[in-house]
N, C-alpha and C. Protein backbone atom coordinates (compact mmCIF):
# COMPACT_ATOMS: atom_id res chain seq x y z
N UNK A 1 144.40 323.28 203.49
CA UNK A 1 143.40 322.96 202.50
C UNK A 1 142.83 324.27 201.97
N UNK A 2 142.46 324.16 200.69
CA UNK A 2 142.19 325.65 200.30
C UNK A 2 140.88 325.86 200.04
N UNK A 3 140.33 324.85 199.48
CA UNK A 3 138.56 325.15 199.54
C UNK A 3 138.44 323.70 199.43
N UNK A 4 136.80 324.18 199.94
CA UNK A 4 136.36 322.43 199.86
C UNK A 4 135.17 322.57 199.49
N UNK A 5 134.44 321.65 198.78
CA UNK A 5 133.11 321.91 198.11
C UNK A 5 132.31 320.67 198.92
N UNK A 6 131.22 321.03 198.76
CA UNK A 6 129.62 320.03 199.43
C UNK A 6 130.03 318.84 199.33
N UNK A 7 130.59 318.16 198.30
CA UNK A 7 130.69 316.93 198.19
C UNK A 7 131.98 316.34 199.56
N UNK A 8 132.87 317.30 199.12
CA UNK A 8 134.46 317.01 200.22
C UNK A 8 133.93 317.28 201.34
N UNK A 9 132.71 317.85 201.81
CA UNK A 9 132.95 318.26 203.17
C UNK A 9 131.67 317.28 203.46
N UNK A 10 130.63 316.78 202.78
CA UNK A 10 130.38 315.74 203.50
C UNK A 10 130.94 314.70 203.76
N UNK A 11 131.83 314.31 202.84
CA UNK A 11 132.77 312.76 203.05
C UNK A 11 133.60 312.90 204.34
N UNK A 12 133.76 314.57 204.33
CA UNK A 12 134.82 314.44 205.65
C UNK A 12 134.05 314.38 206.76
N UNK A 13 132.99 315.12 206.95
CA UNK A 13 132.00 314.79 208.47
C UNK A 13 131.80 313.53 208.48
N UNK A 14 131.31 312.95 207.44
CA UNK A 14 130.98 311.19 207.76
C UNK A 14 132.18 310.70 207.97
N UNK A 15 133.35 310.72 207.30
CA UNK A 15 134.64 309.76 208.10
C UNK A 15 135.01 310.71 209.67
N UNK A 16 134.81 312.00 209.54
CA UNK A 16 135.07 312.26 211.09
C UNK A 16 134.05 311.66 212.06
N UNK A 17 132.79 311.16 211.98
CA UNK A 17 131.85 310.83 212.78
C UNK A 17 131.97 309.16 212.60
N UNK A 18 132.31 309.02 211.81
CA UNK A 18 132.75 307.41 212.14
C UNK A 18 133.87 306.94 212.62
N UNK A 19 134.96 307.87 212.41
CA UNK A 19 136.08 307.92 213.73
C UNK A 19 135.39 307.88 215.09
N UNK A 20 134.05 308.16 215.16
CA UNK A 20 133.90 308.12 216.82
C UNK A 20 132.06 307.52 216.75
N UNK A 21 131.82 307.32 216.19
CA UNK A 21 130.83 306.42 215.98
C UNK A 21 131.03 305.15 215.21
N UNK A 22 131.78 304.09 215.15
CA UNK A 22 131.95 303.45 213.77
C UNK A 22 131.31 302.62 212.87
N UNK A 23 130.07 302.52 213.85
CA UNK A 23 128.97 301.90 212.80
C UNK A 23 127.83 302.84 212.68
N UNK A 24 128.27 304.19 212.68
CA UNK A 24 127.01 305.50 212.33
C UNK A 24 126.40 304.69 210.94
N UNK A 25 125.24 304.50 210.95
CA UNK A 25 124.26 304.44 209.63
C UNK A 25 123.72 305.78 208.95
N UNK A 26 124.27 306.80 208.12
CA UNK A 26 124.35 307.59 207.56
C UNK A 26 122.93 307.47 206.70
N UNK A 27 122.38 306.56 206.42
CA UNK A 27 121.22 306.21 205.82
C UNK A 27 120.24 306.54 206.68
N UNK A 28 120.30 306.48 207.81
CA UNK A 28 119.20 306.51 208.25
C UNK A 28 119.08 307.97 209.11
N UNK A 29 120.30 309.14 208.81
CA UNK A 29 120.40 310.15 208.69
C UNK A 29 119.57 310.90 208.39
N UNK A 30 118.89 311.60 208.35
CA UNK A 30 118.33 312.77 207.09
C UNK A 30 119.32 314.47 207.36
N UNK A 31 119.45 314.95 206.64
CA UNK A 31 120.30 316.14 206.79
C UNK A 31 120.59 317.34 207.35
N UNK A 32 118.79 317.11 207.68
CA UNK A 32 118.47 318.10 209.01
C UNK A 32 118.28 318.11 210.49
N UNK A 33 118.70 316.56 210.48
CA UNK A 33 118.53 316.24 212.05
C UNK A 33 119.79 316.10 212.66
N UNK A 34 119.32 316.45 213.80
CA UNK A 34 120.41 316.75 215.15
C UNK A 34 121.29 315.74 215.19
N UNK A 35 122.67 315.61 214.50
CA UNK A 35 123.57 314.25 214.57
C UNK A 35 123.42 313.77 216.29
N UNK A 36 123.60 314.93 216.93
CA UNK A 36 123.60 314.48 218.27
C UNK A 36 122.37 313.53 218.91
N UNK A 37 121.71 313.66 218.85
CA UNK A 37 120.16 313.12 218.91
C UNK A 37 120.52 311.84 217.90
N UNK A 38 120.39 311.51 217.14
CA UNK A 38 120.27 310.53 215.99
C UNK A 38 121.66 309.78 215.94
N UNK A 39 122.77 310.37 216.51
CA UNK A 39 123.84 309.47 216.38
C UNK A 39 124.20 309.16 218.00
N UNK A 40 123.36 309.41 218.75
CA UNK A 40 123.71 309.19 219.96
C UNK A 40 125.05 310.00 220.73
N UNK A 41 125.45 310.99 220.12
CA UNK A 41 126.48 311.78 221.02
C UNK A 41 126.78 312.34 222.03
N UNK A 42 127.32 312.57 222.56
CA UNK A 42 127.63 312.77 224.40
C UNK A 42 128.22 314.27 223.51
N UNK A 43 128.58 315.04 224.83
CA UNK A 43 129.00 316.48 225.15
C UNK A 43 130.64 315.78 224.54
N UNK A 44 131.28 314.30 224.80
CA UNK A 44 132.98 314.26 225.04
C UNK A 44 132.82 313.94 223.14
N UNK A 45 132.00 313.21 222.89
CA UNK A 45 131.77 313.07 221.56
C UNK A 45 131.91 313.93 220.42
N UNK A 46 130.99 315.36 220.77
CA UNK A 46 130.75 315.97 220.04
C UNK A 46 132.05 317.01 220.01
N UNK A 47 132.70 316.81 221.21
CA UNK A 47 133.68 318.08 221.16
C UNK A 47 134.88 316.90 220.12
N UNK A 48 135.18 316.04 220.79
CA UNK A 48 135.90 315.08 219.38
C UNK A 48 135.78 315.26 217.98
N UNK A 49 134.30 315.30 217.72
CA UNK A 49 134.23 315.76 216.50
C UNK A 49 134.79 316.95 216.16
N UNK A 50 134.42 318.21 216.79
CA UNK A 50 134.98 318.93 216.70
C UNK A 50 136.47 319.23 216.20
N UNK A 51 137.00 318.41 217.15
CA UNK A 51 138.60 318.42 217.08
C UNK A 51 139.44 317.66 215.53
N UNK A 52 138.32 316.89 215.39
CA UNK A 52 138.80 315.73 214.01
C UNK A 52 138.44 316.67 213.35
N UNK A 53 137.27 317.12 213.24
CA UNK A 53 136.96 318.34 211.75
C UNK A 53 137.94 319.38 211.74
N UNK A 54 138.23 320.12 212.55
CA UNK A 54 139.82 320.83 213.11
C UNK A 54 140.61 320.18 211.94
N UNK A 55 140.98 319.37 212.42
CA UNK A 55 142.31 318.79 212.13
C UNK A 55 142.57 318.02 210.83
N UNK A 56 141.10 318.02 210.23
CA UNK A 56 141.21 317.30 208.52
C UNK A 56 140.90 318.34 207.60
N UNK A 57 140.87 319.57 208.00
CA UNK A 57 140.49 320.56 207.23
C UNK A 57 141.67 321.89 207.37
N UNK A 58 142.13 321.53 208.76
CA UNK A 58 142.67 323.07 208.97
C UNK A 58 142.22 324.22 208.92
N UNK A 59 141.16 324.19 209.28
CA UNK A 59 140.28 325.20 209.85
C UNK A 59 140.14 325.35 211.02
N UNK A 60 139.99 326.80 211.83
CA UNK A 60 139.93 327.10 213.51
C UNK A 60 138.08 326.58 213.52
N UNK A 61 137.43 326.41 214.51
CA UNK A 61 136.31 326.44 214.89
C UNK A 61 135.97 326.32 216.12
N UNK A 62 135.49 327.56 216.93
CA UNK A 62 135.62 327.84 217.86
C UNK A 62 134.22 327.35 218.34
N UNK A 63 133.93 327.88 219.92
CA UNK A 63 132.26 327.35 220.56
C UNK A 63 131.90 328.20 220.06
N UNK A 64 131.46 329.28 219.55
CA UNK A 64 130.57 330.25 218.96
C UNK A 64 129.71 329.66 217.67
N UNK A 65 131.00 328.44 217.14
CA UNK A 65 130.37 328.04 215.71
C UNK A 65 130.05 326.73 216.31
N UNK A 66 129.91 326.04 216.97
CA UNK A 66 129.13 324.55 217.32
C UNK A 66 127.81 324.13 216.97
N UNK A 67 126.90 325.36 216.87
CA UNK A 67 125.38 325.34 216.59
C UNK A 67 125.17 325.23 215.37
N UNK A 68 126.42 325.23 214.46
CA UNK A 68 126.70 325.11 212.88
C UNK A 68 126.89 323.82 212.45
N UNK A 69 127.45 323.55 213.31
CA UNK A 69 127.66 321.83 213.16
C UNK A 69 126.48 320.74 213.99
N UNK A 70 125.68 321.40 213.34
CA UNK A 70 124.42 320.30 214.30
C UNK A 70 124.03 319.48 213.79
N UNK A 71 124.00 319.60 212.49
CA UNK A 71 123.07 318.94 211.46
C UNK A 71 124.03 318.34 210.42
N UNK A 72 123.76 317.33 209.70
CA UNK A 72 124.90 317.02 208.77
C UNK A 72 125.16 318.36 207.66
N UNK A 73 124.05 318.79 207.22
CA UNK A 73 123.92 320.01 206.32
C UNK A 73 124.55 321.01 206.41
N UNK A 74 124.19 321.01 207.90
CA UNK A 74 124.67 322.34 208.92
C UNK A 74 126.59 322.30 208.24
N UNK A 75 126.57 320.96 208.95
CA UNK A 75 128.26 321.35 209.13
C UNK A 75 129.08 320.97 207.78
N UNK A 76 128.21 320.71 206.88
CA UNK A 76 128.63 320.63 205.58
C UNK A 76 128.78 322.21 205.04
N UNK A 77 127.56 322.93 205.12
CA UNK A 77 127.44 324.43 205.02
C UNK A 77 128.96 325.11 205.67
N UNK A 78 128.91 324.79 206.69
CA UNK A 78 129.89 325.36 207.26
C UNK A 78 131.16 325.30 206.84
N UNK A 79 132.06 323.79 206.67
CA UNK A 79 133.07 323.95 205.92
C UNK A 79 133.43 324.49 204.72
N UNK A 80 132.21 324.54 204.23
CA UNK A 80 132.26 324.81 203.05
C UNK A 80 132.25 326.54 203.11
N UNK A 81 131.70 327.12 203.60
CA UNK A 81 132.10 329.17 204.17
C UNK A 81 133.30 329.07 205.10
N UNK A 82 133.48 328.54 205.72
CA UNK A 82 134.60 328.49 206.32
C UNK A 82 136.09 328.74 205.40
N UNK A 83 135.86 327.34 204.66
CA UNK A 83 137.67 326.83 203.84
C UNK A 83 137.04 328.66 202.59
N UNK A 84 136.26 328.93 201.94
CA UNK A 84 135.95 329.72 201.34
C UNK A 84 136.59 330.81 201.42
N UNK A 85 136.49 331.23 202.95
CA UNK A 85 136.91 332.70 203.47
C UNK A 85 137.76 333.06 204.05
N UNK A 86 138.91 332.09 203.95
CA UNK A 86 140.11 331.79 204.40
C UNK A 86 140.87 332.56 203.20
């Protein structure tokens, strides 16, 4: 994938988080809160996510960058510098 803009990279966190949440209510989201907290995620959860965002983007993302992906914003931000600087 060669870049991805705000819009592509939220659609992809919400279908990656509903791969493992599948009735996440995204509405009742706000953009700055802790998916983990608010979507109920476990430690096996969140590394899943991890792995699905991996793997629909083709991007590396290592534990150094996890604290990037906290927030829906967060990890929208992120793909989006990420696919960028590739």
């Amino acid at each position: 994938m060669q870049t991805i803009d705000a819009e592509e990279a939220r659609t992809i966190v919400r279908e990656s988080v509903t791969r493992i949440v599948p009735d996440a209510d995204f509405s009742q989201v706000r953009p700055d809160e802790r998916l983990r907290d608010v979507l109920e995620l476990d430690s096996l959860d969140f590394l899943s996510l991890v792995e699905i965002l991996s793997e629909r983007t083709g991007l590396p993302i290592d534990e150094d960058d996890y604290p990037r992906l906290d927030t829906l914003d967060g990890a929208v931000a992120f793909l989006v510098e990420r696919a960028g600087s590739r």
